[in-house]
C-alpha atoms as a PDB file:
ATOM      1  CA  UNK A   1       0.000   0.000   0.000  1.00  0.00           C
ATOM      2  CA  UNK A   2       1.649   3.330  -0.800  1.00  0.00           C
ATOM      3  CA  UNK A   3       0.142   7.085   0.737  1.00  0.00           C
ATOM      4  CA  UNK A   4       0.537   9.825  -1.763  1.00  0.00           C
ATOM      5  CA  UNK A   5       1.732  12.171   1.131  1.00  0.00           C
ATOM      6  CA  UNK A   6       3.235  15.231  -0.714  1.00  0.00           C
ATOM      7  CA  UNK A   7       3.410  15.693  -4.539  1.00  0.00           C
ATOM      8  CA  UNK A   8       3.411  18.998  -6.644  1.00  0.00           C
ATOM      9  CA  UNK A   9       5.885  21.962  -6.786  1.00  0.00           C
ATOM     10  CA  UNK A  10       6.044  24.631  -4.368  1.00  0.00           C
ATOM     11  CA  UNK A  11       7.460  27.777  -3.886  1.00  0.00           C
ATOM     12  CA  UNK A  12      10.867  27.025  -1.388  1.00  0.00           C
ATOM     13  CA  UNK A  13      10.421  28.813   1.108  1.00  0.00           C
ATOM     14  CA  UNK A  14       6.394  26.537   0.800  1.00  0.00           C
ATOM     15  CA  UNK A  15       9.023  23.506   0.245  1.00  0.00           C
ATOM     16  CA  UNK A  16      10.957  24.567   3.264  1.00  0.00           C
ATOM     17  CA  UNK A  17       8.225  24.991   5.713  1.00  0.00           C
ATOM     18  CA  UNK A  18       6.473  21.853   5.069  1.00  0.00           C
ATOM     19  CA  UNK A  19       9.543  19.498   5.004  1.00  0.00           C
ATOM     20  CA  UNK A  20      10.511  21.492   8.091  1.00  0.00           C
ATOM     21  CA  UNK A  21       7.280  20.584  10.411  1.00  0.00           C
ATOM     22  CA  UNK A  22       7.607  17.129   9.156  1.00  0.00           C
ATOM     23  CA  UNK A  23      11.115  16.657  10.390  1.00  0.00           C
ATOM     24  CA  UNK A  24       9.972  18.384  13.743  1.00  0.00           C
ATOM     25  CA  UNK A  25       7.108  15.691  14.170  1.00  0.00           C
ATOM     26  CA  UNK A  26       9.417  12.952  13.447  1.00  0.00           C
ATOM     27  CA  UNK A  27      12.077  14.158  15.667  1.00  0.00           C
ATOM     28  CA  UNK A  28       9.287  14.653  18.460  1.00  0.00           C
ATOM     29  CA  UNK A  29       7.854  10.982  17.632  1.00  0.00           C
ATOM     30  CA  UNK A  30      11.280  10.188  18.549  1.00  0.00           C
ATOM     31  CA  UNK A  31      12.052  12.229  21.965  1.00  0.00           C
ATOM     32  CA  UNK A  32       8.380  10.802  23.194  1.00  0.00           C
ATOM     33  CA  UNK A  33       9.955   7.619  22.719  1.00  0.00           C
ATOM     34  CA  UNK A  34      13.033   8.518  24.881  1.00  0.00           C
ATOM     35  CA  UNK A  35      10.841   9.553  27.454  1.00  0.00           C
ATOM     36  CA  UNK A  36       9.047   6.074  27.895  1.00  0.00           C
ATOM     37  CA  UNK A  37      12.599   3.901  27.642  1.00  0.00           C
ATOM     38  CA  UNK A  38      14.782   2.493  29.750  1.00  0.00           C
ATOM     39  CA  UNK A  39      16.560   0.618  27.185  1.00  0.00           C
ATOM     40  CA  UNK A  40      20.328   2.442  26.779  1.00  0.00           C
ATOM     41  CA  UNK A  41      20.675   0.847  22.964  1.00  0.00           C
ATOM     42  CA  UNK A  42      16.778   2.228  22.207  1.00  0.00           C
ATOM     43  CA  UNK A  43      17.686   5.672  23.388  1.00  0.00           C
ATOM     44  CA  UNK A  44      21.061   6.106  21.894  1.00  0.00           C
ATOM     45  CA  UNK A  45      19.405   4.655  18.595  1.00  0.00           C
ATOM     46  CA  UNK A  46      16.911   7.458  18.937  1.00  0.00           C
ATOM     47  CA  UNK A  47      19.820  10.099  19.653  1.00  0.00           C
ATOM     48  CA  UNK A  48      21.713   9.067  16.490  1.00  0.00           C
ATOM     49  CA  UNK A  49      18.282   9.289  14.508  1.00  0.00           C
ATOM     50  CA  UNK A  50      17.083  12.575  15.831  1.00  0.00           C
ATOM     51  CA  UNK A  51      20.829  13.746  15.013  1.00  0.00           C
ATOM     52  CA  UNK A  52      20.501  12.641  11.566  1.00  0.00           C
ATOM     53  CA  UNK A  53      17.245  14.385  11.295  1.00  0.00           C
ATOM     54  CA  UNK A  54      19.065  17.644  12.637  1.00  0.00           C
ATOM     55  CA  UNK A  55      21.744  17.339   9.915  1.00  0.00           C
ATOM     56  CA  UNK A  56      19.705  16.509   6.828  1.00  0.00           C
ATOM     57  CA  UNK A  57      17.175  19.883   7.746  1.00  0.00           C
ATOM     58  CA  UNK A  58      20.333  21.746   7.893  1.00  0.00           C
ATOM     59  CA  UNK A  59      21.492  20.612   4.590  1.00  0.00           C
ATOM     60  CA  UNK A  60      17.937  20.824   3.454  1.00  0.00           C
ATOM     61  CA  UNK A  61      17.967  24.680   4.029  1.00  0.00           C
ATOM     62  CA  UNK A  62      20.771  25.359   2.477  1.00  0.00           C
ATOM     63  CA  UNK A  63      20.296  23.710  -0.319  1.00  0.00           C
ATOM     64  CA  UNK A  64      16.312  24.973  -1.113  1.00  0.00           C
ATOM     65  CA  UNK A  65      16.976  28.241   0.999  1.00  0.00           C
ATOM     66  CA  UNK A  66      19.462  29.358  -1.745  1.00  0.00           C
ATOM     67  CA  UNK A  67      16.943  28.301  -4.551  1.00  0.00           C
ATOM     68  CA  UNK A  68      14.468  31.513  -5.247  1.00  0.00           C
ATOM     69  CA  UNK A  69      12.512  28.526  -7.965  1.00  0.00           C
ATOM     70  CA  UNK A  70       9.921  26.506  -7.553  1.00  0.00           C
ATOM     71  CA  UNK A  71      10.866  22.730  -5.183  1.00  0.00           C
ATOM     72  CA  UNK A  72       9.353  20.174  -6.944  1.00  0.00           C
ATOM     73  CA  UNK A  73       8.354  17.372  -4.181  1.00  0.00           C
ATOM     74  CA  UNK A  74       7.303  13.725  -4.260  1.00  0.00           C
ATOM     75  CA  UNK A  75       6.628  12.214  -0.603  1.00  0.00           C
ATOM     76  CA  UNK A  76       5.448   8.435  -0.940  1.00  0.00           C
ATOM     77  CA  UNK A  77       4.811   6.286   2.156  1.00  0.00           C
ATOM     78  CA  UNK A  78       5.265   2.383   1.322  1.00  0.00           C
ATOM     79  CA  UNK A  79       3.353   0.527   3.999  1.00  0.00           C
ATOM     80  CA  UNK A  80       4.231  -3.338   3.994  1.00  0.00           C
END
């Protein structure tokens, strides 16, 4: 099964904000997560994600916050 979540092209700074809040609920699923373990290897898995997350949104902005264009996106979810 596959969820058309984000398809069309957007202004960037549309592109940014969008791919932004997703990251931030992602990165929140995550820290909710940390909360409820106890499990060292869970939580430092979560850390390393989260981090990850961090990095990619940084590149992310650079990368569409020096494009003044349109951001052509394509967001599929593959559930199976």
């Amino acid at each position: 099964m596959y969820i058309q979540l984000i398809e069309g092209e957007f202004k960037s700074n549309d592109a940014l904000d969008l791919i932004t809040q997703m990251i931030q609920v992602k990165i929140k699923f995550h820290e909710n997560k940390i909360s409820k373990s106890e499990i060292e290897e869970d939580i430092k898995a979560r850390e390393a994600k989260i981090k990850r997350l961090q990095k990619d949104l940084f590149e992310l902005r650079n990368d569409i916050g020096s494009n003044l264009n349109a951001v052509k996106l394509d967001g599929v979810i593959k559930i199976g």
